[in-house]
PDB file of N, CA and C in Angstrom:
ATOM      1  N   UNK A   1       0.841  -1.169   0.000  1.00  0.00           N
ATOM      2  CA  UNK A   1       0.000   0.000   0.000  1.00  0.00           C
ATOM      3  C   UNK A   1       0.886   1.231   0.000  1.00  0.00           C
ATOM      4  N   UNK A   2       0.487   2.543  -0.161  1.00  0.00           N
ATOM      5  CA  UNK A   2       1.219   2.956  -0.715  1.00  0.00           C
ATOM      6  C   UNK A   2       0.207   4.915  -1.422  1.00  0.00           C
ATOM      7  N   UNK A   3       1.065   5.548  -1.169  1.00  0.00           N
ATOM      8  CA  UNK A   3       0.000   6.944  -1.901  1.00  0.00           C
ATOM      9  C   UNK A   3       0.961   7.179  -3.505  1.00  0.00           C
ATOM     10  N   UNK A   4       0.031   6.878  -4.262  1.00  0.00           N
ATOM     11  CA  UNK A   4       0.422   6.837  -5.913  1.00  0.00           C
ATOM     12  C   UNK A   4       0.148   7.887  -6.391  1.00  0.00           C
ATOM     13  N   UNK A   5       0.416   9.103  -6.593  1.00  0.00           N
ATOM     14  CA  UNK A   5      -0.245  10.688  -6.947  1.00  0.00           C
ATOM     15  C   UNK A   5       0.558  10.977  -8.165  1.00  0.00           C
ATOM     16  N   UNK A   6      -0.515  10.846  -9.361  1.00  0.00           N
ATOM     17  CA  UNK A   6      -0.024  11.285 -10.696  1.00  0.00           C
ATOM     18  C   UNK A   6      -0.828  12.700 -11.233  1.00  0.00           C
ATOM     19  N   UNK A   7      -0.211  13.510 -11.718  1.00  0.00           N
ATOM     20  CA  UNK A   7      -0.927  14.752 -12.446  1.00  0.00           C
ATOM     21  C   UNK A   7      -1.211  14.525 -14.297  1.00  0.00           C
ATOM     22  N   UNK A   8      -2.150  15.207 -14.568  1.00  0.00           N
ATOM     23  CA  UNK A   8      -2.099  14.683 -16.003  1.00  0.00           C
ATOM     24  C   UNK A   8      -2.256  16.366 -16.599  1.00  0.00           C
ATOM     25  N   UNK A   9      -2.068  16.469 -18.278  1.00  0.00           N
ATOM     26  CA  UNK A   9      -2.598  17.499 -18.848  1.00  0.00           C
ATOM     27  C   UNK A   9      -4.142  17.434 -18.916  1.00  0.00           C
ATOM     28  N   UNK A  10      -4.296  18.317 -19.920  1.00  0.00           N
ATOM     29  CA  UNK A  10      -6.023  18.342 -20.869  1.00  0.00           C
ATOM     30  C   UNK A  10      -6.166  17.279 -21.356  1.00  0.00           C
ATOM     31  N   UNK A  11      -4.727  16.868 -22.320  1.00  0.00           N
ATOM     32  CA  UNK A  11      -4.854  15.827 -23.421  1.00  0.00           C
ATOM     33  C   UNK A  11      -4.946  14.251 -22.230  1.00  0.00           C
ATOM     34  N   UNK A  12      -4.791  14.959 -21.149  1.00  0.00           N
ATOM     35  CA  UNK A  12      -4.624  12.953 -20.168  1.00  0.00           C
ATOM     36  C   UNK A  12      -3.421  12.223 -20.158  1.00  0.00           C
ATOM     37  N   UNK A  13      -2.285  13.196 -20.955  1.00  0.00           N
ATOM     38  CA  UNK A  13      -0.822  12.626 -20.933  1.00  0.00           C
ATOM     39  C   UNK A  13      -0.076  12.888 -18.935  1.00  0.00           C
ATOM     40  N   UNK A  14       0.297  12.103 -18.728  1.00  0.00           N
ATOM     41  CA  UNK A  14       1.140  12.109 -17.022  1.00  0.00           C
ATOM     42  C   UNK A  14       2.073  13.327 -17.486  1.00  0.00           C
ATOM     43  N   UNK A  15       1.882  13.754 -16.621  1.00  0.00           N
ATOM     44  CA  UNK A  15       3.306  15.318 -16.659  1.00  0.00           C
ATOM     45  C   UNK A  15       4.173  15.331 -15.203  1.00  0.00           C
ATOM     46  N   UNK A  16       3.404  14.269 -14.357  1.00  0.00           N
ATOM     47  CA  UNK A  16       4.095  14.411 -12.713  1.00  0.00           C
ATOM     48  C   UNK A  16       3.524  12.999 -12.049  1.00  0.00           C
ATOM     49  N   UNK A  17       4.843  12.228 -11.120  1.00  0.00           N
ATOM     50  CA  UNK A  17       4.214  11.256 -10.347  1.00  0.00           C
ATOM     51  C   UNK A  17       5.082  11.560  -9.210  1.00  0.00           C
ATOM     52  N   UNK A  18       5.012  10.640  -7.999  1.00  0.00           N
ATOM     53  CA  UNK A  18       5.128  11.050  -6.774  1.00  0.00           C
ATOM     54  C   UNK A  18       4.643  10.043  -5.721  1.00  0.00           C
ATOM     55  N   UNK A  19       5.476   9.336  -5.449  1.00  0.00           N
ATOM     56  CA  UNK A  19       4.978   8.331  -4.409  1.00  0.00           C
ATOM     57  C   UNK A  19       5.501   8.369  -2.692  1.00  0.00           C
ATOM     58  N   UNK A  20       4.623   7.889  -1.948  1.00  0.00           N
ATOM     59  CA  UNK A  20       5.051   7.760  -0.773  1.00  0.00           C
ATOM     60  C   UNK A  20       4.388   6.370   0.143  1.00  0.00           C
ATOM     61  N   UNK A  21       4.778   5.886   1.089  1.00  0.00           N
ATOM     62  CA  UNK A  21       4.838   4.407   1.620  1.00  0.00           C
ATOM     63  C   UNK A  21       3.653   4.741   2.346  1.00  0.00           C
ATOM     64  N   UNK A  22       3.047   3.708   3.090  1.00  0.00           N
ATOM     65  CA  UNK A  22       1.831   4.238   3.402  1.00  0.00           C
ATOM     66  C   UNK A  22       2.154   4.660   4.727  1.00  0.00           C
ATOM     67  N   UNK A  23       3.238   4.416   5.381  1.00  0.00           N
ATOM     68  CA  UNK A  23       3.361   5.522   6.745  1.00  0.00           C
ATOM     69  C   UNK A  23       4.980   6.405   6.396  1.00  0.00           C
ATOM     70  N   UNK A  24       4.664   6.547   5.409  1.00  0.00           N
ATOM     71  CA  UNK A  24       5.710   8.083   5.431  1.00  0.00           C
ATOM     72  C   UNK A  24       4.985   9.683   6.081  1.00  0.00           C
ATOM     73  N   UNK A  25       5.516   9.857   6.787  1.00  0.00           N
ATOM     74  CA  UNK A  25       5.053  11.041   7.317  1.00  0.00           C
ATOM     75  C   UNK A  25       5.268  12.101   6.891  1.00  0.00           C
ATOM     76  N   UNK A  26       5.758  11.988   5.200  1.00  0.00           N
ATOM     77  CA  UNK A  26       5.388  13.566   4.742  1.00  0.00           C
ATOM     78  C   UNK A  26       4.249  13.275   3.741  1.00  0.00           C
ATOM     79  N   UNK A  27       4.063  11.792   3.678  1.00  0.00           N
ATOM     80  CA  UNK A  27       2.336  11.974   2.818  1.00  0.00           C
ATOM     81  C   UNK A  27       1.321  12.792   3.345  1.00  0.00           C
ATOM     82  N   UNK A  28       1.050  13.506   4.203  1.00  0.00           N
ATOM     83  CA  UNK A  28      -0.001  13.865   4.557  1.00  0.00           C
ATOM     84  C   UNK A  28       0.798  15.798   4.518  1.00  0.00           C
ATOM     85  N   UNK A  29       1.923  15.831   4.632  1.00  0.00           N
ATOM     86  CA  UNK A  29       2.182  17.224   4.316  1.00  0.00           C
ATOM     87  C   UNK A  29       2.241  17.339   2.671  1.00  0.00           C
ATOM     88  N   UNK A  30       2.323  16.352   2.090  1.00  0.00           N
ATOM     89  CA  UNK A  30       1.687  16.371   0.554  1.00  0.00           C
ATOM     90  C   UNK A  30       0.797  17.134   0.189  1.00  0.00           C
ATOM     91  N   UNK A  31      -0.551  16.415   0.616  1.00  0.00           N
ATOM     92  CA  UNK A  31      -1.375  16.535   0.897  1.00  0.00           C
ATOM     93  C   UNK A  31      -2.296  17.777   1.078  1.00  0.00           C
ATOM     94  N   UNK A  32      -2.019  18.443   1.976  1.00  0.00           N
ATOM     95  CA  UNK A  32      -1.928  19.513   2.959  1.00  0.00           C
ATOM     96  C   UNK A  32      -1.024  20.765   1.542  1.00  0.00           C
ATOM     97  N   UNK A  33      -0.236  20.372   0.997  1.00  0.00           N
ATOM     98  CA  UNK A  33       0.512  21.450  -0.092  1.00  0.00           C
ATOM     99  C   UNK A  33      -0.636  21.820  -1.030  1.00  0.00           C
ATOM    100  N   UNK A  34      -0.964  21.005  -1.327  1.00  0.00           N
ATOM    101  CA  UNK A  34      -2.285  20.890  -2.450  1.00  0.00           C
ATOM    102  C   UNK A  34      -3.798  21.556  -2.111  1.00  0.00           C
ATOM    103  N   UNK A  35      -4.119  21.651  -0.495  1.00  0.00           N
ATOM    104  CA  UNK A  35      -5.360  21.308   0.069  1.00  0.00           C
ATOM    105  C   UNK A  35      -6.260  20.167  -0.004  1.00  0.00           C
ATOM    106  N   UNK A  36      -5.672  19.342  -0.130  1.00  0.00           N
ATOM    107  CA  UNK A  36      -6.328  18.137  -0.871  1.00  0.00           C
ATOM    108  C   UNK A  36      -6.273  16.874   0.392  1.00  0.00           C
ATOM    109  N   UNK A  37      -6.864  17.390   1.240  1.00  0.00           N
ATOM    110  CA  UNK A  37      -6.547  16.345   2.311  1.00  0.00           C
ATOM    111  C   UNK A  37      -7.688  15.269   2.248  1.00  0.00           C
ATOM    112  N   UNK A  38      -8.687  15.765   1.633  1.00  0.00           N
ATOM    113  CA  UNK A  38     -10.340  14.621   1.479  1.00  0.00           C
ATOM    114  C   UNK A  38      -9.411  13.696   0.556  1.00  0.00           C
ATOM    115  N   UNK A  39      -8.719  13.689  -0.095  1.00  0.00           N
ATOM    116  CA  UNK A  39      -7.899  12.655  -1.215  1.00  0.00           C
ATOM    117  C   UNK A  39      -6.992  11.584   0.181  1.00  0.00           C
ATOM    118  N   UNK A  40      -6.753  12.017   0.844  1.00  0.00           N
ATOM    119  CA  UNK A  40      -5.827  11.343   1.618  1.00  0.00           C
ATOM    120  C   UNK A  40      -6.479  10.261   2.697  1.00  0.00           C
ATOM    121  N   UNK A  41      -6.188   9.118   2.281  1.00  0.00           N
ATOM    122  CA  UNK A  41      -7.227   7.685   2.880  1.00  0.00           C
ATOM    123  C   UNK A  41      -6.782   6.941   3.789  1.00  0.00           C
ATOM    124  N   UNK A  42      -5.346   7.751   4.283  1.00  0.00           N
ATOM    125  CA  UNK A  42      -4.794   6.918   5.422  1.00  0.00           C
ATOM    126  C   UNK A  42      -3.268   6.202   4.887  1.00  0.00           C
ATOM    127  N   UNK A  43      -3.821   4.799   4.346  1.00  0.00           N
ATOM    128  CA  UNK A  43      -2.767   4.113   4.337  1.00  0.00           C
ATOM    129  C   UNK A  43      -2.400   4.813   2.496  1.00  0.00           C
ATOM    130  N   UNK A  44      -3.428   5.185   1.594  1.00  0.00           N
ATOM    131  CA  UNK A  44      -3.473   5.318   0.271  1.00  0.00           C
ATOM    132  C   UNK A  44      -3.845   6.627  -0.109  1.00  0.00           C
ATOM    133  N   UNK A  45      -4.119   6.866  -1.161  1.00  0.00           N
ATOM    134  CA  UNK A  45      -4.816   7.933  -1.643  1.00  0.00           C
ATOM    135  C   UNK A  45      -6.082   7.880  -2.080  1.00  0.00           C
ATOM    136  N   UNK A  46      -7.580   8.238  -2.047  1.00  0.00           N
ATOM    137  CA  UNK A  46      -8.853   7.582  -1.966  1.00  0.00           C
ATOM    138  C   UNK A  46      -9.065   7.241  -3.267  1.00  0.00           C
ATOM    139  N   UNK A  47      -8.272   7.608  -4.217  1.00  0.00           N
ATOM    140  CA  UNK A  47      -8.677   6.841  -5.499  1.00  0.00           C
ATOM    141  C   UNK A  47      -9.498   8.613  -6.498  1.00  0.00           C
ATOM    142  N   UNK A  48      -9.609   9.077  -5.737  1.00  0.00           N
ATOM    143  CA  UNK A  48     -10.346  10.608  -6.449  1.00  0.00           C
ATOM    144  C   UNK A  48      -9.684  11.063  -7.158  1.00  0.00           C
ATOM    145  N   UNK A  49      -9.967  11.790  -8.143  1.00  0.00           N
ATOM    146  CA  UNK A  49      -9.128  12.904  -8.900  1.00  0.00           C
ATOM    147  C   UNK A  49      -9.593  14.275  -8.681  1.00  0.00           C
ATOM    148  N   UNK A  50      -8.792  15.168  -8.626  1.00  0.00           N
ATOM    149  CA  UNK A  50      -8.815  16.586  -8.991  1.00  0.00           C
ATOM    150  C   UNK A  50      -8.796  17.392  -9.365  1.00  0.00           C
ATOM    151  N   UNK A  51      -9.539  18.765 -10.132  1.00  0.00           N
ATOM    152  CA  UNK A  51      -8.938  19.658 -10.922  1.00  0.00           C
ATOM    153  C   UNK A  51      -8.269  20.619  -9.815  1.00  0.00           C
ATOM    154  N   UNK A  52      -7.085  20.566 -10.432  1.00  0.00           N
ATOM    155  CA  UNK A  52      -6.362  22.258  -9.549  1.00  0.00           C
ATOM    156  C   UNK A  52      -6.087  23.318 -10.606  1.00  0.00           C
ATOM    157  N   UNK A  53      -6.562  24.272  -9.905  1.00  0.00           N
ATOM    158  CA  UNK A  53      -6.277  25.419 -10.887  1.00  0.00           C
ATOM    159  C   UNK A  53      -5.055  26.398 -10.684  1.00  0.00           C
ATOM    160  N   UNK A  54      -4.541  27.087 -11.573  1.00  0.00           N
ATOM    161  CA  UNK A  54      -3.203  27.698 -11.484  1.00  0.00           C
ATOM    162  C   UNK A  54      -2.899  28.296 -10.079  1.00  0.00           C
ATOM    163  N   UNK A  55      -3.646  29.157  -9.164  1.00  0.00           N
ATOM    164  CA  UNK A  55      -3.883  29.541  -8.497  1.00  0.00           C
ATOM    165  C   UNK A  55      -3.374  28.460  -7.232  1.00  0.00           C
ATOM    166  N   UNK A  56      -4.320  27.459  -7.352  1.00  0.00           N
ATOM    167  CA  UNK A  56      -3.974  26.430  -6.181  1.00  0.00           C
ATOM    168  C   UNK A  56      -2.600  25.427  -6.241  1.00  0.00           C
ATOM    169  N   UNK A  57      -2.183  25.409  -7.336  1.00  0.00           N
ATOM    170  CA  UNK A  57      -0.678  24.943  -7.663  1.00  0.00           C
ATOM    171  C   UNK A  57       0.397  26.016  -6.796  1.00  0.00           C
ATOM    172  N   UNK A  58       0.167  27.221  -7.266  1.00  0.00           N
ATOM    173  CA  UNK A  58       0.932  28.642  -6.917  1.00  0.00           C
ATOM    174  C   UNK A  58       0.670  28.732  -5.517  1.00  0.00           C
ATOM    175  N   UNK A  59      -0.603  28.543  -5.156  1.00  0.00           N
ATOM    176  CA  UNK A  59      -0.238  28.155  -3.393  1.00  0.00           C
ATOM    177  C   UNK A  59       0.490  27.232  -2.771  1.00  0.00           C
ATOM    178  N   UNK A  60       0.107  26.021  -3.757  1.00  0.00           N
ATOM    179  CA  UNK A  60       1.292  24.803  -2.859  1.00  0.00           C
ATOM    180  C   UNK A  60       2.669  24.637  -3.259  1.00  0.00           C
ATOM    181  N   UNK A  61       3.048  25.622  -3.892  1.00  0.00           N
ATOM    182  CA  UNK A  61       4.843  25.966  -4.318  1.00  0.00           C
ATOM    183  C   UNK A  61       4.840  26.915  -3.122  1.00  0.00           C
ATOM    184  N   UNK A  62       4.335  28.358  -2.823  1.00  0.00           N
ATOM    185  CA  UNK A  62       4.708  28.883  -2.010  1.00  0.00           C
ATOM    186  C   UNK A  62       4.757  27.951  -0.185  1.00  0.00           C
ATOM    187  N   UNK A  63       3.694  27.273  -0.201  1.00  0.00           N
ATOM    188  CA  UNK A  63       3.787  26.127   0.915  1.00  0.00           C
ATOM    189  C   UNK A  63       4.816  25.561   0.730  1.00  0.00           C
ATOM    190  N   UNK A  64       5.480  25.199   0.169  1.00  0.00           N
ATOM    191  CA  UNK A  64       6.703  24.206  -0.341  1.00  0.00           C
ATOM    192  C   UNK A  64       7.886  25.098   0.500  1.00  0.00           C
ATOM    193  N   UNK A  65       7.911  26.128  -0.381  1.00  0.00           N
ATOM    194  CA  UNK A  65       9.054  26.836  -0.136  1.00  0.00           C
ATOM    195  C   UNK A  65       8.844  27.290   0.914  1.00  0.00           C
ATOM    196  N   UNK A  66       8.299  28.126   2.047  1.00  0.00           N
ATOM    197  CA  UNK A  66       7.785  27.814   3.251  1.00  0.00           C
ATOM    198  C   UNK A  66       8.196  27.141   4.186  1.00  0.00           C
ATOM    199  N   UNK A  67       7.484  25.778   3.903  1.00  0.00           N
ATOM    200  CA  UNK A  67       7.959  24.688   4.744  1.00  0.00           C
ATOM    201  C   UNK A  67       9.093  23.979   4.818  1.00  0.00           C
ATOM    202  N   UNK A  68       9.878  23.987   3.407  1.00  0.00           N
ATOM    203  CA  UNK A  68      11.348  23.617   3.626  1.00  0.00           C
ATOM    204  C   UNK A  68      12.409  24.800   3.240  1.00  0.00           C
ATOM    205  N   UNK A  69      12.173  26.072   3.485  1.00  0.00           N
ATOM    206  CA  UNK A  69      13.000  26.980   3.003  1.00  0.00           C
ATOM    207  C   UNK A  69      13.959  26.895   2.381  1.00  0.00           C
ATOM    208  N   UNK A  70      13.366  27.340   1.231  1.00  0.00           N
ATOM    209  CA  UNK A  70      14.298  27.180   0.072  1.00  0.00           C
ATOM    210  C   UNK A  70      15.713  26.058  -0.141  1.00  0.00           C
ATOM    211  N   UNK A  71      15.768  25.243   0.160  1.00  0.00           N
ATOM    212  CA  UNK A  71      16.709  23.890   0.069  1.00  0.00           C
ATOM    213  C   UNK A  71      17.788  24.072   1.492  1.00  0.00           C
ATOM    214  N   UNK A  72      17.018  25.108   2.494  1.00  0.00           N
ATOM    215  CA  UNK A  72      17.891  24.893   3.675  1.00  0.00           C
ATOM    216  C   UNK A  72      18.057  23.961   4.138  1.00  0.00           C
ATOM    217  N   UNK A  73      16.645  23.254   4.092  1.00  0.00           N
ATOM    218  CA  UNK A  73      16.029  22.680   5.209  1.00  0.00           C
ATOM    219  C   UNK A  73      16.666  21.203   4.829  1.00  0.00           C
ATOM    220  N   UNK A  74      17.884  20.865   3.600  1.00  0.00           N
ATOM    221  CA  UNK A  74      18.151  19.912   2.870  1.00  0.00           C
ATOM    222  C   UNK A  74      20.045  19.958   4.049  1.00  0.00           C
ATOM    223  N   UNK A  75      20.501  20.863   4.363  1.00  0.00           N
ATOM    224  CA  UNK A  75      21.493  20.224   5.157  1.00  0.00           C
ATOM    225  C   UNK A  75      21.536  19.898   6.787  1.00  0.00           C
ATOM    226  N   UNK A  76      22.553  18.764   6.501  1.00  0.00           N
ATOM    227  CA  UNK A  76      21.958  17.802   7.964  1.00  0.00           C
ATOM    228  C   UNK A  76      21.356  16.727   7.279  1.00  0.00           C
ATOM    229  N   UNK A  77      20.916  16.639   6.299  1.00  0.00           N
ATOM    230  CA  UNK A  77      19.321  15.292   6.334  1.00  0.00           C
ATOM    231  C   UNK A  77      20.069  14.352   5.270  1.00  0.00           C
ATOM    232  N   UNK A  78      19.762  13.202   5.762  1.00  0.00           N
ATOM    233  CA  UNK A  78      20.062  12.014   4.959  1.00  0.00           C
ATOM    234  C   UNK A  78      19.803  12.288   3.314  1.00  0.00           C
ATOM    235  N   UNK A  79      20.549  11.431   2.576  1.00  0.00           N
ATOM    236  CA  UNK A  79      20.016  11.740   1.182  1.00  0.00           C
ATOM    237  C   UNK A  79      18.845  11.285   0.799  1.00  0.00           C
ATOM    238  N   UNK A  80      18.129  10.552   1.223  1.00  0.00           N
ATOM    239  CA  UNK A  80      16.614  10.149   1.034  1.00  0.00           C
ATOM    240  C   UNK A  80      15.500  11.143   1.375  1.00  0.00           C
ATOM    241  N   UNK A  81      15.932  12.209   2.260  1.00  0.00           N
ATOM    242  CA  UNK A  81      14.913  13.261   2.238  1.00  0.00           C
ATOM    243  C   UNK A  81      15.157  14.359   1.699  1.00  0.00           C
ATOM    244  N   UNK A  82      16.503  14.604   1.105  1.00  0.00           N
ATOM    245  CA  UNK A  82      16.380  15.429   0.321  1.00  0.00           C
ATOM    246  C   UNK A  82      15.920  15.464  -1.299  1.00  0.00           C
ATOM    247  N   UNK A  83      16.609  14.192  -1.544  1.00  0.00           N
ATOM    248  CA  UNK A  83      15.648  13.622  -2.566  1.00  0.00           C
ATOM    249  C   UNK A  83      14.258  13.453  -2.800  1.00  0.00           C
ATOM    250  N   UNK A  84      13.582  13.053  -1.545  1.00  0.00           N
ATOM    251  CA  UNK A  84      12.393  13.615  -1.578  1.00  0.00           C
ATOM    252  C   UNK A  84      11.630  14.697  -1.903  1.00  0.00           C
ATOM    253  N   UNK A  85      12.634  15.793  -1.477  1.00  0.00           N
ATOM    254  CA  UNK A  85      11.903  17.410  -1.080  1.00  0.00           C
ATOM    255  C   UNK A  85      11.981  17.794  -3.103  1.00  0.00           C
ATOM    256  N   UNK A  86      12.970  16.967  -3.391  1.00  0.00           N
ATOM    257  CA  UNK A  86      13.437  17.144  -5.004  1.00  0.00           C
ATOM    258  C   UNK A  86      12.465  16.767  -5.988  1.00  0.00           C
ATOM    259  N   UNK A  87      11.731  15.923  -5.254  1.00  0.00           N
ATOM    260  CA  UNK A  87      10.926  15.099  -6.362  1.00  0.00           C
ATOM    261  C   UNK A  87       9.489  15.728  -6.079  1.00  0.00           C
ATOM    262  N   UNK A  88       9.086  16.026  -5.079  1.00  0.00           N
ATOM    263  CA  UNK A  88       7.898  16.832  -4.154  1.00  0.00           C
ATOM    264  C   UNK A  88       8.027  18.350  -5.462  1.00  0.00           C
ATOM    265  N   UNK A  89       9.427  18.922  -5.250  1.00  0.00           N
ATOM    266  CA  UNK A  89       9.106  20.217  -6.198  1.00  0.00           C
ATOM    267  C   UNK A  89       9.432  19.847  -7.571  1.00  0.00           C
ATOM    268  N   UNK A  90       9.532  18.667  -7.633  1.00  0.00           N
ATOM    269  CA  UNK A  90       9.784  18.007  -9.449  1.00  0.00           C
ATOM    270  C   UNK A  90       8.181  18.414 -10.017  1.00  0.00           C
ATOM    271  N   UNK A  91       7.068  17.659  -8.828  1.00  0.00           N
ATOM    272  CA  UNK A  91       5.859  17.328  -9.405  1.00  0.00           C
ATOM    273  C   UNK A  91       5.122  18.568  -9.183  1.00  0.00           C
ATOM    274  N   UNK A  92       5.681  19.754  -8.213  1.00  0.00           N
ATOM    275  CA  UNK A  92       4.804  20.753  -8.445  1.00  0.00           C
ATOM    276  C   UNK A  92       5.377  21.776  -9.779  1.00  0.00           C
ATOM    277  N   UNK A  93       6.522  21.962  -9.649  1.00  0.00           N
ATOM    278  CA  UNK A  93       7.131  22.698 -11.348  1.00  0.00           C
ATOM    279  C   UNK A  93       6.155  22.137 -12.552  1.00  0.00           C
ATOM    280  N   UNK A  94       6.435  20.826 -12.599  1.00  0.00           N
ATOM    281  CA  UNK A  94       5.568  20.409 -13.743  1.00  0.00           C
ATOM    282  C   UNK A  94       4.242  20.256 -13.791  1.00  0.00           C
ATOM    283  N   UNK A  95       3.327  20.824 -12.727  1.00  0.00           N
ATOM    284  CA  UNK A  95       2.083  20.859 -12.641  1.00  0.00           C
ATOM    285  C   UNK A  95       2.009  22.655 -12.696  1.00  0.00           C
ATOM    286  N   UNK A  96       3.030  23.440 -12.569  1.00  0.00           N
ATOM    287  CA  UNK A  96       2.581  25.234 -12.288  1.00  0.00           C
ATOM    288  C   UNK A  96       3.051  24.862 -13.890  1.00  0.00           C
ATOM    289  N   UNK A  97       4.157  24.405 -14.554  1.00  0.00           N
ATOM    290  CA  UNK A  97       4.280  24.764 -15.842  1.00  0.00           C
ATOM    291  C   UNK A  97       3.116  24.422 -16.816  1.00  0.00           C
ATOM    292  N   UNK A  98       2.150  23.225 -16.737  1.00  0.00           N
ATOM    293  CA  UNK A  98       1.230  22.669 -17.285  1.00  0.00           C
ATOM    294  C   UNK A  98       0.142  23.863 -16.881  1.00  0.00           C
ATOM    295  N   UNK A  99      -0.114  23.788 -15.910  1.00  0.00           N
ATOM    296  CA  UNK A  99      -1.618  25.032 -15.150  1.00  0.00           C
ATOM    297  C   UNK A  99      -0.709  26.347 -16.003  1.00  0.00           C
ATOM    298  N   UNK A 100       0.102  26.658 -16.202  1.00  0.00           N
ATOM    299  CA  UNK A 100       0.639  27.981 -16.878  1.00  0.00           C
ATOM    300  C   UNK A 100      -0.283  28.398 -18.179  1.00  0.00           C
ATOM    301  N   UNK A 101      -0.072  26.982 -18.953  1.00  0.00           N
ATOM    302  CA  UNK A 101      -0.124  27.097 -20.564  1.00  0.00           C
ATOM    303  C   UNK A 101      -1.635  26.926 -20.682  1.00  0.00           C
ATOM    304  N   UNK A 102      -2.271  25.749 -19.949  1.00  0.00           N
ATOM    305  CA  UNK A 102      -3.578  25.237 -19.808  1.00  0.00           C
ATOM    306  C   UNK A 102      -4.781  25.787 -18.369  1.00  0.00           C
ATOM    307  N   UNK A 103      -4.357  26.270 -17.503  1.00  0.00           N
ATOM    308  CA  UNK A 103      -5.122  26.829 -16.957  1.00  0.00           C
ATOM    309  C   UNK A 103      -5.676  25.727 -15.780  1.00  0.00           C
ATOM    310  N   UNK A 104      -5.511  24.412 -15.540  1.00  0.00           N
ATOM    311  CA  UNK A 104      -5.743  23.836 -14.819  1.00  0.00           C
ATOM    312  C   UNK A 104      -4.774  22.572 -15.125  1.00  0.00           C
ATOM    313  N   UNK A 105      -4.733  21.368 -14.183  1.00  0.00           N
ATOM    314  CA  UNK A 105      -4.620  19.924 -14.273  1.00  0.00           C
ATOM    315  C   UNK A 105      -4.959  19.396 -13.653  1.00  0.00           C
ATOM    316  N   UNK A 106      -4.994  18.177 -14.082  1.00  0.00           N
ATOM    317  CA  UNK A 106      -5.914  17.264 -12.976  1.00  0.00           C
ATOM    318  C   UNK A 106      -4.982  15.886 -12.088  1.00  0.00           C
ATOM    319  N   UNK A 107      -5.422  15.768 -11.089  1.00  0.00           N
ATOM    320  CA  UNK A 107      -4.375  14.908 -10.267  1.00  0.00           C
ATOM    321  C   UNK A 107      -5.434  13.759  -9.728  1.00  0.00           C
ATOM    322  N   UNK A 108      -4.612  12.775  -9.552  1.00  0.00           N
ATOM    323  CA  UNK A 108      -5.356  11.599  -9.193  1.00  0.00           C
ATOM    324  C   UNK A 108      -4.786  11.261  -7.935  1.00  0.00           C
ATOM    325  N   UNK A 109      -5.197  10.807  -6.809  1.00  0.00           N
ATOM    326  CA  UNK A 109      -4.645  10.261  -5.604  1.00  0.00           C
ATOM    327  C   UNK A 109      -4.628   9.033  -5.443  1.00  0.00           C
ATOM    328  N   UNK A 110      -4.555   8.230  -5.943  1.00  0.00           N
ATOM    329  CA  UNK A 110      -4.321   6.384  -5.832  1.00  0.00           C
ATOM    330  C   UNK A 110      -3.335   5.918  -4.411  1.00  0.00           C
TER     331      UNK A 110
END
């Protein structure tokens, strides 16, 4: 089990994925980046999809940066969480660049 969170375009092509174990404890600050906590099922993701609009992407980058200030928050920490924090702003870049051109995308929580 496991939270499987893919973003798609208009056309339904994947532009972003993003996984976490089902007790990683930054799945739910995922989560929480997005506002999207009704998606979040515990051990999974409830299986819902979402439209986010440019707006709500642009909030959960500024949450991002925020909460791990700007790649401070990356010395000291094992390489597995910084890699994390890497792949966390992999999938929001490519969801503000997609919401840029198109105006929304849609995300699935599996």
């Amino acid at each position: 089990m496991g939270h499987d969170i893919s973003s798609y375009n208009i056309a339904g092509e994947e532009i972003g994925y993003v996984r976490f174990t089902m007790g990683d404890i930054v799945a739910p600050l995922f989560y929480d980046l997005f506002d999207a906590n009704e998606y979040n099922a515990g051990v999974s993701g409830s299986g819902g999809v979402a439209t986010l609009t440019l707006d709500r992407i642009e909030n959960a980058m500024k949450k991002y940066h925020h909460f791990y200030g700007k790649d401070l928050s990356k010395k000291g920490k094992q390489d597995f969480h910084a890699w994390q924090q890497d792949e966390i702003l992999k999938f929001i870049d490519s969801c503000l660049e997609t919401a840029k051109k198109e105006g929304a995308i849609k995300v699935c929580f599996a």
